[in-house]
C-alpha atoms as a PDB file:
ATOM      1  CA  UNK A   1     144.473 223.112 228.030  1.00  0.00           C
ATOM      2  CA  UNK A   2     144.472 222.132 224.356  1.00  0.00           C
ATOM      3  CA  UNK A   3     142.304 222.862 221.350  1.00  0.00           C
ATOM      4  CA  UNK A   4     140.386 219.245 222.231  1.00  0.00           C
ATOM      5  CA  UNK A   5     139.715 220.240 226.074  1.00  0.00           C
ATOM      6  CA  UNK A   6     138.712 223.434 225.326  1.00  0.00           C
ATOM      7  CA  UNK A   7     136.205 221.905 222.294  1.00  0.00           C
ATOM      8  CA  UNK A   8     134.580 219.378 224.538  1.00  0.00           C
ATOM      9  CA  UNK A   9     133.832 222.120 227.105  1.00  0.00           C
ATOM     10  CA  UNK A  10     132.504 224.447 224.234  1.00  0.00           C
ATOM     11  CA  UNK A  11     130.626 221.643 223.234  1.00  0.00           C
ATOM     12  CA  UNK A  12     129.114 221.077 226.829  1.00  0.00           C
ATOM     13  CA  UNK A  13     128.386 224.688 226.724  1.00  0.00           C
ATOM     14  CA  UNK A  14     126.269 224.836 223.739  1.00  0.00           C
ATOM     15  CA  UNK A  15     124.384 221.558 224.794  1.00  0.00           C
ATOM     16  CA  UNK A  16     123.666 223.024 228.098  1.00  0.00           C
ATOM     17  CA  UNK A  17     122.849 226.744 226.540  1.00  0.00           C
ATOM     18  CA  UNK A  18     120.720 224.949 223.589  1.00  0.00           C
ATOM     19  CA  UNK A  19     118.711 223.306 226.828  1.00  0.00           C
ATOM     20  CA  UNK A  20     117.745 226.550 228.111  1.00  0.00           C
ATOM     21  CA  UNK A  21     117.193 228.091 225.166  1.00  0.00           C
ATOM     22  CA  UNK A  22     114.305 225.506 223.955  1.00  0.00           C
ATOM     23  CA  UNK A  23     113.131 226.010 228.066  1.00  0.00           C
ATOM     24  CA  UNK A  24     112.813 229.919 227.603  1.00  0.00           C
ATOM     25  CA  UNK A  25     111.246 229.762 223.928  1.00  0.00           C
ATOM     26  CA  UNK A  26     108.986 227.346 225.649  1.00  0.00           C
ATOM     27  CA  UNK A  27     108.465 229.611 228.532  1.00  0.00           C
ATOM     28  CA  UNK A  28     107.501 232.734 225.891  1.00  0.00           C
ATOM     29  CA  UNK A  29     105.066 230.243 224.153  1.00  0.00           C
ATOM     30  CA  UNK A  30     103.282 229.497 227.679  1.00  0.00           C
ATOM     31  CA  UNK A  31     103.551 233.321 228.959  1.00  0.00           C
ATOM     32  CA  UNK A  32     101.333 233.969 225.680  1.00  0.00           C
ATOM     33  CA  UNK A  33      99.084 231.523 227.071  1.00  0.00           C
ATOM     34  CA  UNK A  34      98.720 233.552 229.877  1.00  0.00           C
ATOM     35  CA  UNK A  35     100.257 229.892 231.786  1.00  0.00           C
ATOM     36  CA  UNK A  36     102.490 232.332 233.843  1.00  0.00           C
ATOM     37  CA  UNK A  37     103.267 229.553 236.680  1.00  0.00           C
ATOM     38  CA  UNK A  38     104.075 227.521 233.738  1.00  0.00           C
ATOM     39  CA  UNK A  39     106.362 229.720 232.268  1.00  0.00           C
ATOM     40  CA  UNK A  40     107.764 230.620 235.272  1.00  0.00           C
ATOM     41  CA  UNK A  41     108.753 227.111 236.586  1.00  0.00           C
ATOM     42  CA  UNK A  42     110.278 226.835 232.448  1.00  0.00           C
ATOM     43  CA  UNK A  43     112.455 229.883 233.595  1.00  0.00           C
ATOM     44  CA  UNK A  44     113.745 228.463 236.224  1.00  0.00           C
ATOM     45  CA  UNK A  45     114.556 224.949 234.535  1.00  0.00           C
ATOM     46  CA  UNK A  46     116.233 227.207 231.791  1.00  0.00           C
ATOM     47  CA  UNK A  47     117.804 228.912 234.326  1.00  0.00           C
ATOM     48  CA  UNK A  48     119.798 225.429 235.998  1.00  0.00           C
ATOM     49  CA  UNK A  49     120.385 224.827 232.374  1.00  0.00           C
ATOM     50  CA  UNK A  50     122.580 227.899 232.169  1.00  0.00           C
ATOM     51  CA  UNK A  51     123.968 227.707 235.761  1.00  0.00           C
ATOM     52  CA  UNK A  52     125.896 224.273 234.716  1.00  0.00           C
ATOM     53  CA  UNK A  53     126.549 225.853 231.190  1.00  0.00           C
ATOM     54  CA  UNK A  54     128.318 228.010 233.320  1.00  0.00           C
ATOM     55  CA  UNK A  55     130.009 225.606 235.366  1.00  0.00           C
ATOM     56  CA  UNK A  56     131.466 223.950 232.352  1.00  0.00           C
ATOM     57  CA  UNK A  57     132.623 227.970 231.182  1.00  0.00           C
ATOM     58  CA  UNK A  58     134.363 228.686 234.571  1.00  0.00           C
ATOM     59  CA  UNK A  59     136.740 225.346 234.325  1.00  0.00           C
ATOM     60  CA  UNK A  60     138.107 227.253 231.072  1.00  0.00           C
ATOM     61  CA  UNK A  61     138.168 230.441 232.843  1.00  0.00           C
ATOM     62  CA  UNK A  62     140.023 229.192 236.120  1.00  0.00           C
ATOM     63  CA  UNK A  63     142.287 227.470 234.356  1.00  0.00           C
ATOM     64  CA  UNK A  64     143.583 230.433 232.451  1.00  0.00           C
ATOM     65  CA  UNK A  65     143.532 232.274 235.166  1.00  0.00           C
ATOM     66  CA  UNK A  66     145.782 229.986 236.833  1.00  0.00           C
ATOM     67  CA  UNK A  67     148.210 230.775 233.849  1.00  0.00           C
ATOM     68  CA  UNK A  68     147.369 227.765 231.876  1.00  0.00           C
ATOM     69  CA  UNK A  69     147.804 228.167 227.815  1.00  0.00           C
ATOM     70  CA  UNK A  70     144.348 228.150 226.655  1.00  0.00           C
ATOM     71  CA  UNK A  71     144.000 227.033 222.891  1.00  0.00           C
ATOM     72  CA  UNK A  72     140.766 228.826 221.814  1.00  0.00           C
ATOM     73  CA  UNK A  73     139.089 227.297 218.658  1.00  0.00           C
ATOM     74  CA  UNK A  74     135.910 227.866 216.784  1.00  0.00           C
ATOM     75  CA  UNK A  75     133.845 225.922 218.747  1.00  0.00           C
ATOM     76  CA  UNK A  76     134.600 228.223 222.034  1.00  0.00           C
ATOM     77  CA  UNK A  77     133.787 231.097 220.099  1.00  0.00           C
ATOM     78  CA  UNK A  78     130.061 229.472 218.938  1.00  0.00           C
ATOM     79  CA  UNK A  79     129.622 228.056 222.896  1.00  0.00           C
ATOM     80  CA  UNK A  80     130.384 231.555 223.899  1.00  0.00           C
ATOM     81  CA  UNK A  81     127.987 233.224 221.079  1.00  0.00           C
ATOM     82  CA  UNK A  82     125.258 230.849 222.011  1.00  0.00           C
ATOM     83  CA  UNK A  83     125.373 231.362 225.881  1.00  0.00           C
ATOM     84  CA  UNK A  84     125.350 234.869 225.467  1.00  0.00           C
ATOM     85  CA  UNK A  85     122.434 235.240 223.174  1.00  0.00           C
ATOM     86  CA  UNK A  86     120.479 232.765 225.465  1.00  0.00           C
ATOM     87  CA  UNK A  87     121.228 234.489 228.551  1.00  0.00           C
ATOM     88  CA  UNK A  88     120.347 237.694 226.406  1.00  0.00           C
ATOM     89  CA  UNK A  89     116.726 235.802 225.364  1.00  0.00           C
ATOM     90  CA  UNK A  90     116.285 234.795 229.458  1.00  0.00           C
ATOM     91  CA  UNK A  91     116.841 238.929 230.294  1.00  0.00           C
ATOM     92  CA  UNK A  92     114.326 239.958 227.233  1.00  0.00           C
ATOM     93  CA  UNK A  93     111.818 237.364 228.711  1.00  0.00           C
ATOM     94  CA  UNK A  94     110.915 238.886 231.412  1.00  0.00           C
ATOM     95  CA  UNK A  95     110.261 242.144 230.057  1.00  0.00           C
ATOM     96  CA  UNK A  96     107.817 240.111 227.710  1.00  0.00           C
ATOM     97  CA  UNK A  97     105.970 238.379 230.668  1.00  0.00           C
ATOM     98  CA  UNK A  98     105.291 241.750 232.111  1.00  0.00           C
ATOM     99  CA  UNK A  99     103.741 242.750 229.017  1.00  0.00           C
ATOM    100  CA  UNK A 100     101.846 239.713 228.786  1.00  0.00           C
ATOM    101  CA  UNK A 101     100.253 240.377 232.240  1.00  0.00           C
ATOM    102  CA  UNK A 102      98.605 243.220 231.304  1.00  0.00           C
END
């Protein structure tokens, strides 16, 4: 896979990461609302967000693991940053609804 494959996946997993992300600061906002159904259904939209973010990682990952030459760039690195720290934010979330509820 070259270095332009690999960037137009990276840049189909930041799209698809940056979709959840607005979701679950959306979701927070709502939550503080007390709107929990609300935030809850955002959740879950976030969460098909990062299901097909994932999709778009695992075409990278199969294909390396199939012992095709992978050239990594910059933009990987940032898709990989940005799912991480949104899938991070989705975890935290949670914690914050149950605090909400209180």
């Amino acid at each position: 896979m070259n270095k332009e494959e690999v960037a137009m996946i990276g840049f189909e997993v930041v799209a698809f990461a940056g979709e959840a992300r607005s979701k679950l600061i959306e979701a927070l906002a709502e939550a503080e609302k007390q709107q929990f159904e609300r935030a809850e259904s955002l959740v879950e939209e976030a969460n098909q967000s990062l299901i097909q973010a994932h999709k778009s990682q695992t075409q990278m990952l199969a294909a390396e693991a199939s012992g095709e030459a992978i050239e990594l760039g910059f933009i990987m690195v940032h898709a990989q940053d940005h799912l991480m720290t949104t899938m991070l934010l989705k975890d935290t979330i949670k914690h914050l609804f149950n605090i909400y509820k209180r």
